[in-house]
PDB file of N, CA and C in Angstrom:
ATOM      1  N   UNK A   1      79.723 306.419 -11.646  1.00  0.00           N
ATOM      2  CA  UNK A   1      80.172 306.160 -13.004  1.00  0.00           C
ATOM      3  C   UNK A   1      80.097 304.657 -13.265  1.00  0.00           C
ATOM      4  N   UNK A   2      78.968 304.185 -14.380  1.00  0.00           N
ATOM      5  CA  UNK A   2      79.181 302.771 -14.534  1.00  0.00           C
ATOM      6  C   UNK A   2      79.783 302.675 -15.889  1.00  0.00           C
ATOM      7  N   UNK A   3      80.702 302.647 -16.106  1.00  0.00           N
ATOM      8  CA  UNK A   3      81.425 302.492 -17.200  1.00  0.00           C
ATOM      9  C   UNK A   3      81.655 300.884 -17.576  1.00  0.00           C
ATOM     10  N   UNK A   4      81.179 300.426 -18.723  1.00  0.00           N
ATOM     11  CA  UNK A   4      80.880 299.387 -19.760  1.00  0.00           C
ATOM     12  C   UNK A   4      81.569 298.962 -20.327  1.00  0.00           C
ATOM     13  N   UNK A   5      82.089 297.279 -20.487  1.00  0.00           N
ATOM     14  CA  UNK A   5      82.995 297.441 -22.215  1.00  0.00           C
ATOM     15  C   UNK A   5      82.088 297.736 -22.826  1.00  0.00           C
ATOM     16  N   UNK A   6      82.493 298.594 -24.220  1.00  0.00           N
ATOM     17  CA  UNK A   6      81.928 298.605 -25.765  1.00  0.00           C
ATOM     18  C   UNK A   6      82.388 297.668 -25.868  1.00  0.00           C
ATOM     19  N   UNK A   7      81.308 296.624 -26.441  1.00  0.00           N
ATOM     20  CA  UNK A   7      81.413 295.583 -27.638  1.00  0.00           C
ATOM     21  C   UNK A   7      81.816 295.933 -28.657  1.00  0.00           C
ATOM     22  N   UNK A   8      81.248 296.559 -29.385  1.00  0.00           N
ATOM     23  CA  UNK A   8      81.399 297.040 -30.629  1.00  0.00           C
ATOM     24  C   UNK A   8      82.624 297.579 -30.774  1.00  0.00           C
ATOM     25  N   UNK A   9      82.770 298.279 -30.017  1.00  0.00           N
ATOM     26  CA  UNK A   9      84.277 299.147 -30.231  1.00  0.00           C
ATOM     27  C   UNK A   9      85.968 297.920 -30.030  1.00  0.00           C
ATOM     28  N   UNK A  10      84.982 296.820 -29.229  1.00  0.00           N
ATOM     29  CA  UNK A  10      86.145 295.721 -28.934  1.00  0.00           C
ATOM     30  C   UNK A  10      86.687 294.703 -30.514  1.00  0.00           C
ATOM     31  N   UNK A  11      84.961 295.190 -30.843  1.00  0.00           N
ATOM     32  CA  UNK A  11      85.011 294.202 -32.272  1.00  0.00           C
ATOM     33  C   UNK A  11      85.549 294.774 -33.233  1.00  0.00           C
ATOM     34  N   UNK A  12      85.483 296.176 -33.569  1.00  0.00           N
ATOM     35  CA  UNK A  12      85.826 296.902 -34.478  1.00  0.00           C
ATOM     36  C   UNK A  12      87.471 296.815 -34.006  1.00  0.00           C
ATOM     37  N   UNK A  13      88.085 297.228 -33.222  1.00  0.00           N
ATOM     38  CA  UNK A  13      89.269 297.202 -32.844  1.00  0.00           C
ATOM     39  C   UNK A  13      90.062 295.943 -33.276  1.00  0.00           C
ATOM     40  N   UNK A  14      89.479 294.668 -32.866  1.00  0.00           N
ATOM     41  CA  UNK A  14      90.369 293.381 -33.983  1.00  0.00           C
ATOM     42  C   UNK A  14      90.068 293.379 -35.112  1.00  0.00           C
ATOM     43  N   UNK A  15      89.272 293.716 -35.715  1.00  0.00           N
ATOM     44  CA  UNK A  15      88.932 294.183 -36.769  1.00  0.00           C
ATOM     45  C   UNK A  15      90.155 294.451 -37.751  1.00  0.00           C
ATOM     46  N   UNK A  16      90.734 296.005 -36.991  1.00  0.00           N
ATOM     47  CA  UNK A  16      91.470 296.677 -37.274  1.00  0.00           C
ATOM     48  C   UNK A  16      93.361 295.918 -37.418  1.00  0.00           C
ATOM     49  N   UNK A  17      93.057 295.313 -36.195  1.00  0.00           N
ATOM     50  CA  UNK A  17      94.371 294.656 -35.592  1.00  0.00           C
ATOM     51  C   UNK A  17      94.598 293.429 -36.815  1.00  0.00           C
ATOM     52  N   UNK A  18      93.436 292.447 -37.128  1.00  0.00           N
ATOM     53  CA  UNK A  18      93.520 291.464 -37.954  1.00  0.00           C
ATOM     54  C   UNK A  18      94.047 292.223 -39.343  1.00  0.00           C
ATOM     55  N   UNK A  19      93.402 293.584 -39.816  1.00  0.00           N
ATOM     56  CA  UNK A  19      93.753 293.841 -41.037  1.00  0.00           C
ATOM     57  C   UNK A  19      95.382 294.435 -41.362  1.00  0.00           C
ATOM     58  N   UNK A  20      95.556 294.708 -39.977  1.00  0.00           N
ATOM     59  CA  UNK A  20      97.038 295.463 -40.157  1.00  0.00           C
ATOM     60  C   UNK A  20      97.389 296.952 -39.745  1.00  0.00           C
ATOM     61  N   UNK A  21      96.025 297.095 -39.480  1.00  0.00           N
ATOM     62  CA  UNK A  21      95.661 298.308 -39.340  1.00  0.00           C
ATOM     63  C   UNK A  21      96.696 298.995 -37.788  1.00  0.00           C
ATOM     64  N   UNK A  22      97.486 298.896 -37.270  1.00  0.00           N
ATOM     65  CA  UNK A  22      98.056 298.857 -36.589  1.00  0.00           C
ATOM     66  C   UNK A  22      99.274 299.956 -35.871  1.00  0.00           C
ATOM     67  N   UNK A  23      99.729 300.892 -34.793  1.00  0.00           N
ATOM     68  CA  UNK A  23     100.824 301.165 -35.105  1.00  0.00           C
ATOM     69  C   UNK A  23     101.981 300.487 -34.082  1.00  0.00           C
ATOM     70  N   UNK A  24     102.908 300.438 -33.910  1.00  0.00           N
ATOM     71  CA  UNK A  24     103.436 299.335 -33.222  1.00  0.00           C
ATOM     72  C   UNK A  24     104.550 300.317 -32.622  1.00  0.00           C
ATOM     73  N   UNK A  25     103.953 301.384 -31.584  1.00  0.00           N
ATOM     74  CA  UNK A  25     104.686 302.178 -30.592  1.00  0.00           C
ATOM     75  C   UNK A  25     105.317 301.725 -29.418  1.00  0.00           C
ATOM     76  N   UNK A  26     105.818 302.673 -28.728  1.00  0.00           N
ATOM     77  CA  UNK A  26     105.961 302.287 -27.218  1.00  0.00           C
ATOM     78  C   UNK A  26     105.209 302.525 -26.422  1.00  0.00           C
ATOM     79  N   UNK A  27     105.619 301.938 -25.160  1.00  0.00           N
ATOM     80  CA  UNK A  27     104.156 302.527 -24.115  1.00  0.00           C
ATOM     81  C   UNK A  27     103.785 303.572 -23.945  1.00  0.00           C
ATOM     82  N   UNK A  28     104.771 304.639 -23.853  1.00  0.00           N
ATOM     83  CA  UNK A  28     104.561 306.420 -23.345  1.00  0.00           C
ATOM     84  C   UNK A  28     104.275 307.411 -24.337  1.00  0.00           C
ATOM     85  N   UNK A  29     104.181 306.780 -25.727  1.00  0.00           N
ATOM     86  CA  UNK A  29     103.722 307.354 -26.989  1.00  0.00           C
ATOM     87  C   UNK A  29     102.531 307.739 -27.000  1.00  0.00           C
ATOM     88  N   UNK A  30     101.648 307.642 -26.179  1.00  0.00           N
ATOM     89  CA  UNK A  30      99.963 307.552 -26.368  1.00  0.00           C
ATOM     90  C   UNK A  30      99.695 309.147 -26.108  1.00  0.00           C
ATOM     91  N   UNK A  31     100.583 309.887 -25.600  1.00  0.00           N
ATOM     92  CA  UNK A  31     100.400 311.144 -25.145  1.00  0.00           C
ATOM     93  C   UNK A  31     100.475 312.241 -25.802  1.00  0.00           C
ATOM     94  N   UNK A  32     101.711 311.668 -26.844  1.00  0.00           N
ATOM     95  CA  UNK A  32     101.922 312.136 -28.041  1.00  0.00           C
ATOM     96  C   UNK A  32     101.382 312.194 -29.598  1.00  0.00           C
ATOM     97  N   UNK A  33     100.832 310.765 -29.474  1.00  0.00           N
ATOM     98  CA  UNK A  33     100.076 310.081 -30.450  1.00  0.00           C
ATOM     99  C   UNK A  33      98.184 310.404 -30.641  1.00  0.00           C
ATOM    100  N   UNK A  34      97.499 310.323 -29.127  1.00  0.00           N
ATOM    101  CA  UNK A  34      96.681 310.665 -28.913  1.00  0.00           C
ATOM    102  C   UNK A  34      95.749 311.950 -29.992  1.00  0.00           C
ATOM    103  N   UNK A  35      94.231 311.629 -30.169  1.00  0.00           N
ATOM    104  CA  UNK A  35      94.052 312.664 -31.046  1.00  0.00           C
ATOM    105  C   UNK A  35      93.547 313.774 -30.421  1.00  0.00           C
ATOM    106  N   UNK A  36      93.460 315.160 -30.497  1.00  0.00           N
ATOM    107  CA  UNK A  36      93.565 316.076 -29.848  1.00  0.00           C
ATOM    108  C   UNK A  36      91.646 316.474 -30.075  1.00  0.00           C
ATOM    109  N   UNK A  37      91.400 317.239 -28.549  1.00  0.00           N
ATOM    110  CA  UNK A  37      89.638 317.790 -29.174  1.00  0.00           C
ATOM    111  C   UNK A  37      89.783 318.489 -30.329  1.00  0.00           C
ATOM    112  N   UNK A  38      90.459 318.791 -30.491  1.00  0.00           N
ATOM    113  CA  UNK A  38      89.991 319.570 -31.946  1.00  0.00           C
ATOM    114  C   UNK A  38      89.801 318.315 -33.422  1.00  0.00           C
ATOM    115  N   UNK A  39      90.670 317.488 -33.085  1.00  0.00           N
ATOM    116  CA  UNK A  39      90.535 316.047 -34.409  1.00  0.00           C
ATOM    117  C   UNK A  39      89.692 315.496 -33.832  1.00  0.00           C
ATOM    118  N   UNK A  40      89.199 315.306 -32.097  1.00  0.00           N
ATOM    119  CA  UNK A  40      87.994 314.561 -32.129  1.00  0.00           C
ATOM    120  C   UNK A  40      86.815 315.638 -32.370  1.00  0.00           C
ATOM    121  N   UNK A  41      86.601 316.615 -32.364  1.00  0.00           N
ATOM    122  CA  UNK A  41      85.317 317.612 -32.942  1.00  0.00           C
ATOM    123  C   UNK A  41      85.393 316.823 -34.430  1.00  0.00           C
ATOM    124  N   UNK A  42      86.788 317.419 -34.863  1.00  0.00           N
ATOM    125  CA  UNK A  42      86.660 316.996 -36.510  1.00  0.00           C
ATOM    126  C   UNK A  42      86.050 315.475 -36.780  1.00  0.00           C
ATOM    127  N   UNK A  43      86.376 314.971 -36.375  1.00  0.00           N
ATOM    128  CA  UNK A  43      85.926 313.488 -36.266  1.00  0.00           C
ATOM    129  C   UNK A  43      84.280 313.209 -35.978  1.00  0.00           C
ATOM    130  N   UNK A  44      84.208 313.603 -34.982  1.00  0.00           N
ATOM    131  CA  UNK A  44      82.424 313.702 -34.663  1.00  0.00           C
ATOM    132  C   UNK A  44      81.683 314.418 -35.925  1.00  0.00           C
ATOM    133  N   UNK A  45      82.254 315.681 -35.703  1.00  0.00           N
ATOM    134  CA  UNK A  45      81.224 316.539 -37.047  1.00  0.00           C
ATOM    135  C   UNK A  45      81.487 315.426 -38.847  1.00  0.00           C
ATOM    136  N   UNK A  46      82.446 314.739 -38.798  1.00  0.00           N
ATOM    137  CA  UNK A  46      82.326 314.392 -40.087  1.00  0.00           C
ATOM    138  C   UNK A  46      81.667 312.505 -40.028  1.00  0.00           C
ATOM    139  N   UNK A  47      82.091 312.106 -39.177  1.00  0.00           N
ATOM    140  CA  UNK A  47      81.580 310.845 -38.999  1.00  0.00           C
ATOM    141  C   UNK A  47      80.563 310.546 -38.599  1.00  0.00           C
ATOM    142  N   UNK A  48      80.233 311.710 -37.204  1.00  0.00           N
ATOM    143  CA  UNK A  48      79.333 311.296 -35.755  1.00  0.00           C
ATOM    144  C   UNK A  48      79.643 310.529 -34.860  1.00  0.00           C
ATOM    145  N   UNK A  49      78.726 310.270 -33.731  1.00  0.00           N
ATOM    146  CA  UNK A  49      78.534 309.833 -32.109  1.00  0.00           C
ATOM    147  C   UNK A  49      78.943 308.215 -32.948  1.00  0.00           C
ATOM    148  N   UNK A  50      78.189 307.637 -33.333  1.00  0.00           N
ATOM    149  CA  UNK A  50      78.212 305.840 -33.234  1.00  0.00           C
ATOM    150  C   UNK A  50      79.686 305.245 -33.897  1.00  0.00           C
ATOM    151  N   UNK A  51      80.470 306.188 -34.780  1.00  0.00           N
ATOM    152  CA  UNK A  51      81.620 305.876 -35.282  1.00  0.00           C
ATOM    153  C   UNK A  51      82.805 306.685 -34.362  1.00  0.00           C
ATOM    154  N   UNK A  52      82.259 307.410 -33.957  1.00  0.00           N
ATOM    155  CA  UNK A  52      83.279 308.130 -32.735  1.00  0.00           C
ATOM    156  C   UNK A  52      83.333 307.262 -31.109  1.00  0.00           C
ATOM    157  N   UNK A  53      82.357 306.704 -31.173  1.00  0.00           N
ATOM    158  CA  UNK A  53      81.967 305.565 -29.885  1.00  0.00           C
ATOM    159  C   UNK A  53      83.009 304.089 -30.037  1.00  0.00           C
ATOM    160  N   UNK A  54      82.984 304.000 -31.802  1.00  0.00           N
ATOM    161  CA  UNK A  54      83.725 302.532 -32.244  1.00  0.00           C
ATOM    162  C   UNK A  54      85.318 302.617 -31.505  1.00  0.00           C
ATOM    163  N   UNK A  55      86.067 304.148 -31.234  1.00  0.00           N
ATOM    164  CA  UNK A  55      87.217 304.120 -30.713  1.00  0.00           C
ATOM    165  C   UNK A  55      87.109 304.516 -29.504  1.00  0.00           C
ATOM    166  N   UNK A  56      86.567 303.902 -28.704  1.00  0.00           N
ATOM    167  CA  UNK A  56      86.560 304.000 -27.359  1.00  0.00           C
ATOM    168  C   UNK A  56      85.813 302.479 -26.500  1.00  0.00           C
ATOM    169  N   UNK A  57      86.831 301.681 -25.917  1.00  0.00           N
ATOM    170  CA  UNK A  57      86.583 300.665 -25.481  1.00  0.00           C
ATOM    171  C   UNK A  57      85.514 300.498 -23.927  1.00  0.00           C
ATOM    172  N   UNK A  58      85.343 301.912 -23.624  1.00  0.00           N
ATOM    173  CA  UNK A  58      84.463 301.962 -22.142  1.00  0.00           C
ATOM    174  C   UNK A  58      83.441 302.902 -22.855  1.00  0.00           C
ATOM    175  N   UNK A  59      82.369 302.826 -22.314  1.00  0.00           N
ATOM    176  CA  UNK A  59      81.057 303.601 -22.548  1.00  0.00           C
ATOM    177  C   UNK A  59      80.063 303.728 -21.536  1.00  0.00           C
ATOM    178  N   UNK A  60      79.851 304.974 -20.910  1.00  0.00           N
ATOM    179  CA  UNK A  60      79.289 305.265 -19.531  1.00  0.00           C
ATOM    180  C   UNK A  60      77.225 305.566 -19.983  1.00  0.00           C
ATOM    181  N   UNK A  61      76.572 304.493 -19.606  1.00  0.00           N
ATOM    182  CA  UNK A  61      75.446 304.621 -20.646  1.00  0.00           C
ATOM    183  C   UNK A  61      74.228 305.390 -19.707  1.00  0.00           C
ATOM    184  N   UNK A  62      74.933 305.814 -18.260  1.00  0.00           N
ATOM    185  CA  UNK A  62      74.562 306.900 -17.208  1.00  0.00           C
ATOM    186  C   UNK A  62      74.787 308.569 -18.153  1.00  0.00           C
ATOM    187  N   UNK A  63      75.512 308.884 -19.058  1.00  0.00           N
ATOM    188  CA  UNK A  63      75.801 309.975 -19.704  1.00  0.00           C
ATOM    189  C   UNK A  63      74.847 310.131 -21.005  1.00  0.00           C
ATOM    190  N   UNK A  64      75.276 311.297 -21.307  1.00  0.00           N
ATOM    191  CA  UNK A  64      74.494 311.594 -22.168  1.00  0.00           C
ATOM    192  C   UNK A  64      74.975 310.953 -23.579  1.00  0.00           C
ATOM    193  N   UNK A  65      74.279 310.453 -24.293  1.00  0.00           N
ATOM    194  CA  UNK A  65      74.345 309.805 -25.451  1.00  0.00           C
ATOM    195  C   UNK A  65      75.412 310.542 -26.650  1.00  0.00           C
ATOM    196  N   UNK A  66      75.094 312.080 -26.515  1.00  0.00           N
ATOM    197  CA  UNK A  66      76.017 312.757 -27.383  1.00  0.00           C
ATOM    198  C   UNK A  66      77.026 313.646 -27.172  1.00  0.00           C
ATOM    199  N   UNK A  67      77.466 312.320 -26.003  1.00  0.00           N
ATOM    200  CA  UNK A  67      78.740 313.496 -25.404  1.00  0.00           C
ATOM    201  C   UNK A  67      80.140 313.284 -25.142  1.00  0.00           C
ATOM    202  N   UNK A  68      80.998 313.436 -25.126  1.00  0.00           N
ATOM    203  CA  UNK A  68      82.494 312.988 -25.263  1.00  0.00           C
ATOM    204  C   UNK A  68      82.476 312.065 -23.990  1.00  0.00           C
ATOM    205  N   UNK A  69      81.668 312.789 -22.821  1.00  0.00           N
ATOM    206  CA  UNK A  69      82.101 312.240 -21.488  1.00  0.00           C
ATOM    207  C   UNK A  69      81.336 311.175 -20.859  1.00  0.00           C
ATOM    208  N   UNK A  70      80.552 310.567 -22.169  1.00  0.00           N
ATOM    209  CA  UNK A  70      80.300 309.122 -22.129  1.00  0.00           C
ATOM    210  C   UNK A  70      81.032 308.205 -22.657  1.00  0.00           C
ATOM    211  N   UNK A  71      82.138 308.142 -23.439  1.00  0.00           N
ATOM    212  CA  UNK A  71      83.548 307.273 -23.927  1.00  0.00           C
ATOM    213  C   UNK A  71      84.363 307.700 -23.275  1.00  0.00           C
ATOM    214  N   UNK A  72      84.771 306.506 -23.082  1.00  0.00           N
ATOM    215  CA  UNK A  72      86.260 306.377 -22.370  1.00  0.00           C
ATOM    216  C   UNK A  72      86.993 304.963 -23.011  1.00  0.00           C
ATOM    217  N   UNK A  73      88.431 305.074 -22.734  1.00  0.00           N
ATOM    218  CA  UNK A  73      89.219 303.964 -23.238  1.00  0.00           C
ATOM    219  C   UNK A  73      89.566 304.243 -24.423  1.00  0.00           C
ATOM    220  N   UNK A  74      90.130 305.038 -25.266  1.00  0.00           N
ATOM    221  CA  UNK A  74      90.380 305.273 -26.596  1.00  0.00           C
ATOM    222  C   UNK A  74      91.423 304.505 -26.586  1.00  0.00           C
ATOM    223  N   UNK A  75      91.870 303.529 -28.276  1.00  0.00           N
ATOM    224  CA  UNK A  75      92.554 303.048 -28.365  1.00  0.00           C
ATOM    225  C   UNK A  75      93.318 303.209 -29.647  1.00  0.00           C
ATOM    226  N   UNK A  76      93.495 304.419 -30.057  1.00  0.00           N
ATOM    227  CA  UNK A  76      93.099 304.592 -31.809  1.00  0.00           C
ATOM    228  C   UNK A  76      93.074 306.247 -32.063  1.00  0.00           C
ATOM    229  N   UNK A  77      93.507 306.333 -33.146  1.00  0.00           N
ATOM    230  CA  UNK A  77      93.468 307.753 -33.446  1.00  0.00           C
ATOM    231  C   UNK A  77      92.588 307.948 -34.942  1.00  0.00           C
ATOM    232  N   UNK A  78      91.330 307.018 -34.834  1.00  0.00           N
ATOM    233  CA  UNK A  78      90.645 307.142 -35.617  1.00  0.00           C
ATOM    234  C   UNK A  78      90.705 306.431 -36.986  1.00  0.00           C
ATOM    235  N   UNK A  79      92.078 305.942 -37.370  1.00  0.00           N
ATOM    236  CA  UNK A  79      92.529 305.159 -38.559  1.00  0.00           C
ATOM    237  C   UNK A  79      93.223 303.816 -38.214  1.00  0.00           C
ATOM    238  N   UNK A  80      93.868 304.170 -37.110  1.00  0.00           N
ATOM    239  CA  UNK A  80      94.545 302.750 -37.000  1.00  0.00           C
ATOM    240  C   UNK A  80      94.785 302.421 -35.360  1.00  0.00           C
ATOM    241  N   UNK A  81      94.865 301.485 -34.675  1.00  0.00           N
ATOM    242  CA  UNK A  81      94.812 301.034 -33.316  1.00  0.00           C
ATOM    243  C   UNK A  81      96.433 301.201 -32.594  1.00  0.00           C
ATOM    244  N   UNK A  82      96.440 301.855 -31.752  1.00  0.00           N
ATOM    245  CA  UNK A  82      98.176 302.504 -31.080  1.00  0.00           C
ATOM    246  C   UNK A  82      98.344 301.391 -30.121  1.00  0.00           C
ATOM    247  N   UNK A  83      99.164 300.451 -30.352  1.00  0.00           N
ATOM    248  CA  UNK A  83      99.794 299.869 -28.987  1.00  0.00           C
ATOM    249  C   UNK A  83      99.915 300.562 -27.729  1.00  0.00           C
ATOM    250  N   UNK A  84     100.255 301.399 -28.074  1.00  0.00           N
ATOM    251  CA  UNK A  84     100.285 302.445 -26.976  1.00  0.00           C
ATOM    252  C   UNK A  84      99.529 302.674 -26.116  1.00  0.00           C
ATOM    253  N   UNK A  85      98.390 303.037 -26.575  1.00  0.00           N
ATOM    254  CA  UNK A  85      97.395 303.351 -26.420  1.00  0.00           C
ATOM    255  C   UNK A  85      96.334 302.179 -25.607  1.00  0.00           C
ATOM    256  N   UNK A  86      96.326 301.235 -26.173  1.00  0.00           N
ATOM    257  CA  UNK A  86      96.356 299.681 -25.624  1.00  0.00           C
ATOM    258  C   UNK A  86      96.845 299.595 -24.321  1.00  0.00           C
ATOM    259  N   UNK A  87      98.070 299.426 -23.921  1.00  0.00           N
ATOM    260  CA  UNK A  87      98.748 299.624 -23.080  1.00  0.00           C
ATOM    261  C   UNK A  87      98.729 300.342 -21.926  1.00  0.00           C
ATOM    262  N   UNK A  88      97.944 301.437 -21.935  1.00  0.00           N
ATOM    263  CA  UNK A  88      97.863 302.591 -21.324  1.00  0.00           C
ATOM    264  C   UNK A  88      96.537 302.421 -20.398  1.00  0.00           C
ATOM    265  N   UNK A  89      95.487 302.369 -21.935  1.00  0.00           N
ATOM    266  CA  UNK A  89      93.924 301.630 -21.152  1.00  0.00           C
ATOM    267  C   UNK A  89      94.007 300.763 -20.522  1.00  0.00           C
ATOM    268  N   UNK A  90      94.804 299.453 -20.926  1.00  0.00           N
ATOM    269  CA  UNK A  90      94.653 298.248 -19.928  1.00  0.00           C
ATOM    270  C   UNK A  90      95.317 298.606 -18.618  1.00  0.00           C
ATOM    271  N   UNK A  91      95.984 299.375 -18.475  1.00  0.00           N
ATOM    272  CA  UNK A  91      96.636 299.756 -16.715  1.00  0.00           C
ATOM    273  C   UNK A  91      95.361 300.819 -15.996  1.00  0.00           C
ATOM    274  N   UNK A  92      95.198 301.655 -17.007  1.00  0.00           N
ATOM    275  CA  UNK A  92      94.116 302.787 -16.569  1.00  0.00           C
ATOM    276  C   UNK A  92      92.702 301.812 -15.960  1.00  0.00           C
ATOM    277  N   UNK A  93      92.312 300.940 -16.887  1.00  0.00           N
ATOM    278  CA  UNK A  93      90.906 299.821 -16.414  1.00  0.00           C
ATOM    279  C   UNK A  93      91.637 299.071 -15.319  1.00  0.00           C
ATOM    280  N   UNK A  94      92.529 298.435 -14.992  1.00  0.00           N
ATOM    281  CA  UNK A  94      92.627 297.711 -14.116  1.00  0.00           C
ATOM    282  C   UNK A  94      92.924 298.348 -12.763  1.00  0.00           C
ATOM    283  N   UNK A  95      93.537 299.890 -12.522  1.00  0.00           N
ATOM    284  CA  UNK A  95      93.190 300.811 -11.545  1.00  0.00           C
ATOM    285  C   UNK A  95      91.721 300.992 -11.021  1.00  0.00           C
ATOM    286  N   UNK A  96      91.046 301.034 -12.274  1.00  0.00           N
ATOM    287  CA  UNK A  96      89.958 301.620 -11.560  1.00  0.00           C
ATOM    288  C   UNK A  96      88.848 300.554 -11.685  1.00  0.00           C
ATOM    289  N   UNK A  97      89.132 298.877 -11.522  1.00  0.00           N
ATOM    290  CA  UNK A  97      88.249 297.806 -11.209  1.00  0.00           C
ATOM    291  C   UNK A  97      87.280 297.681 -12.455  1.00  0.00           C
ATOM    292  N   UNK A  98      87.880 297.570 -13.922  1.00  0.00           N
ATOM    293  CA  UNK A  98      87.470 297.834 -14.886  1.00  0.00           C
ATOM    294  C   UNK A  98      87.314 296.704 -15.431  1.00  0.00           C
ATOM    295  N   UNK A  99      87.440 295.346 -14.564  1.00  0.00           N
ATOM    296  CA  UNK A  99      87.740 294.361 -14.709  1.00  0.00           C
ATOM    297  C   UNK A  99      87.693 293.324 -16.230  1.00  0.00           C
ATOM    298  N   UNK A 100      86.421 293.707 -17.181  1.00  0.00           N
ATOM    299  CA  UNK A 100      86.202 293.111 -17.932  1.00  0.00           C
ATOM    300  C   UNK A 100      86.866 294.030 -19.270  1.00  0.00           C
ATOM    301  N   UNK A 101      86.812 295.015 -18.868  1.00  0.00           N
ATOM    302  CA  UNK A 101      87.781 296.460 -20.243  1.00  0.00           C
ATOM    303  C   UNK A 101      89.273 296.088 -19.845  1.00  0.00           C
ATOM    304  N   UNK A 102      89.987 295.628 -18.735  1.00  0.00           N
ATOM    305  CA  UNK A 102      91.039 295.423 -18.638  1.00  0.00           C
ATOM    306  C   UNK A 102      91.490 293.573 -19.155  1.00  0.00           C
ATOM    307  N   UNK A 103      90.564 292.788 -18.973  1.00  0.00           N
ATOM    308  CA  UNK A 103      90.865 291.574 -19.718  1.00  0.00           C
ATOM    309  C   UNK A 103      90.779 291.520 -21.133  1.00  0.00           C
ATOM    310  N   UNK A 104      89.529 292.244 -21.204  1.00  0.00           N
ATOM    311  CA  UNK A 104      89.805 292.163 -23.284  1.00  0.00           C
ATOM    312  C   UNK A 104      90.540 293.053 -23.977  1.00  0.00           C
ATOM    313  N   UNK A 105      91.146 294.244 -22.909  1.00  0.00           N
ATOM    314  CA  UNK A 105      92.315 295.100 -23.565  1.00  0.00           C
ATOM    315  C   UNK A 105      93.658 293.884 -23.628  1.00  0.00           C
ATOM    316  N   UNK A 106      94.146 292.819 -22.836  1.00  0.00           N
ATOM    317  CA  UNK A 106      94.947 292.526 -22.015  1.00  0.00           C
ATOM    318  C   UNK A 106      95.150 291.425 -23.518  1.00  0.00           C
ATOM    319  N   UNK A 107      93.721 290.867 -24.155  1.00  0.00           N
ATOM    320  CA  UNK A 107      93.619 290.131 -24.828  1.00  0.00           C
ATOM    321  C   UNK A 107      93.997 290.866 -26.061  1.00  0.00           C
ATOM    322  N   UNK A 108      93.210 292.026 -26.396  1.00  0.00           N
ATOM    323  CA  UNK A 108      93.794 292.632 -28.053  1.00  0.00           C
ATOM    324  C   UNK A 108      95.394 292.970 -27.812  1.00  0.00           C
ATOM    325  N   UNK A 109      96.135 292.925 -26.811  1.00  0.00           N
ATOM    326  CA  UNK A 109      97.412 293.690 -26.595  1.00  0.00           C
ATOM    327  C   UNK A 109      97.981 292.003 -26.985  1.00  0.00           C
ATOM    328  N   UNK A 110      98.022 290.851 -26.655  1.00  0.00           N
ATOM    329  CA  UNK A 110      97.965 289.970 -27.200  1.00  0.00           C
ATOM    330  C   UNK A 110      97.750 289.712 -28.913  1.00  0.00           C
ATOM    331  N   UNK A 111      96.724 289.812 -29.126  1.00  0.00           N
ATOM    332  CA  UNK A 111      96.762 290.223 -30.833  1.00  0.00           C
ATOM    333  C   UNK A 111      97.424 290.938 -31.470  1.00  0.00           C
ATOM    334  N   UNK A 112      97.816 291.924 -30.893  1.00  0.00           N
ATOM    335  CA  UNK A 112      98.836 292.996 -31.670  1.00  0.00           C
ATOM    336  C   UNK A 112      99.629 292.380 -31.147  1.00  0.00           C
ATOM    337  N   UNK A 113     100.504 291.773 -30.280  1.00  0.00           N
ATOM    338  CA  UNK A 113     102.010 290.857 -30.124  1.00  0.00           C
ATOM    339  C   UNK A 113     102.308 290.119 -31.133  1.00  0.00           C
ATOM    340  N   UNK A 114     101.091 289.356 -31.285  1.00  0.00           N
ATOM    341  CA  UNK A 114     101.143 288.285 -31.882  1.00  0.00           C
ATOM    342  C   UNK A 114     100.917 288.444 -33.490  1.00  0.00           C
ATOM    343  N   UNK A 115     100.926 289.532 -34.229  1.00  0.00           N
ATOM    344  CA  UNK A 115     100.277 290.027 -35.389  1.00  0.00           C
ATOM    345  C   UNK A 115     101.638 289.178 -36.176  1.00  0.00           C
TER     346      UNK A 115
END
């Protein structure tokens, strides 16, 4: 598994954070908060792959291009960016030597502090 930061998805994400776009949970909320396969089907079938890719901060480019189980790192439930969620990825990347998805999570979790 060579799993990638998304750029894009890093950029789109302050993006989000600069506009306000934001929700300002706790850490263990992400489980709850999280969007379910059935809102990510809904999501794919109405958006697609390249806007469904923007909420996911890891991208495995060994996988298949149109498939869930090439994103990883979700940070977002599609409208707005979950602290939570943040929070969660940056421990999850730094377990698994994610080194560069765990510094620029480490950094937007920073931006949302600091909002």
């Amino acid at each position: 598994m060579t799993v990638r930061l998304n750029k894009k998805a890093l950029e789109h994400a302050r993006k989000l954070v600069e506009q306000g776009k934001v929700v300002h949970d706790e850490r263990d909320d992400w489980s709850e908060h999280a969007p379910s396969a059935d809102e990510e089907n809904r999501y794919i079938e109405k958006n697609g792959w390249d806007d469904y890719a923007l909420w996911h901060l890891g991208e495995d480019p060994d996988k298949s291009e149109e498939t869930k189980g090439r994103f990883s790192f979700p940070y977002g439930d599609f409208t707005k960016v979950h602290r939570c969620a943040v929070i969660s990825l940056e421990s999850r990347a730094a377990q698994n030597d994610h080194d560069d998805i765990a510094r620029e999570t480490k950094r937007l979790l920073e931006l949302i502090d600091g909002e």
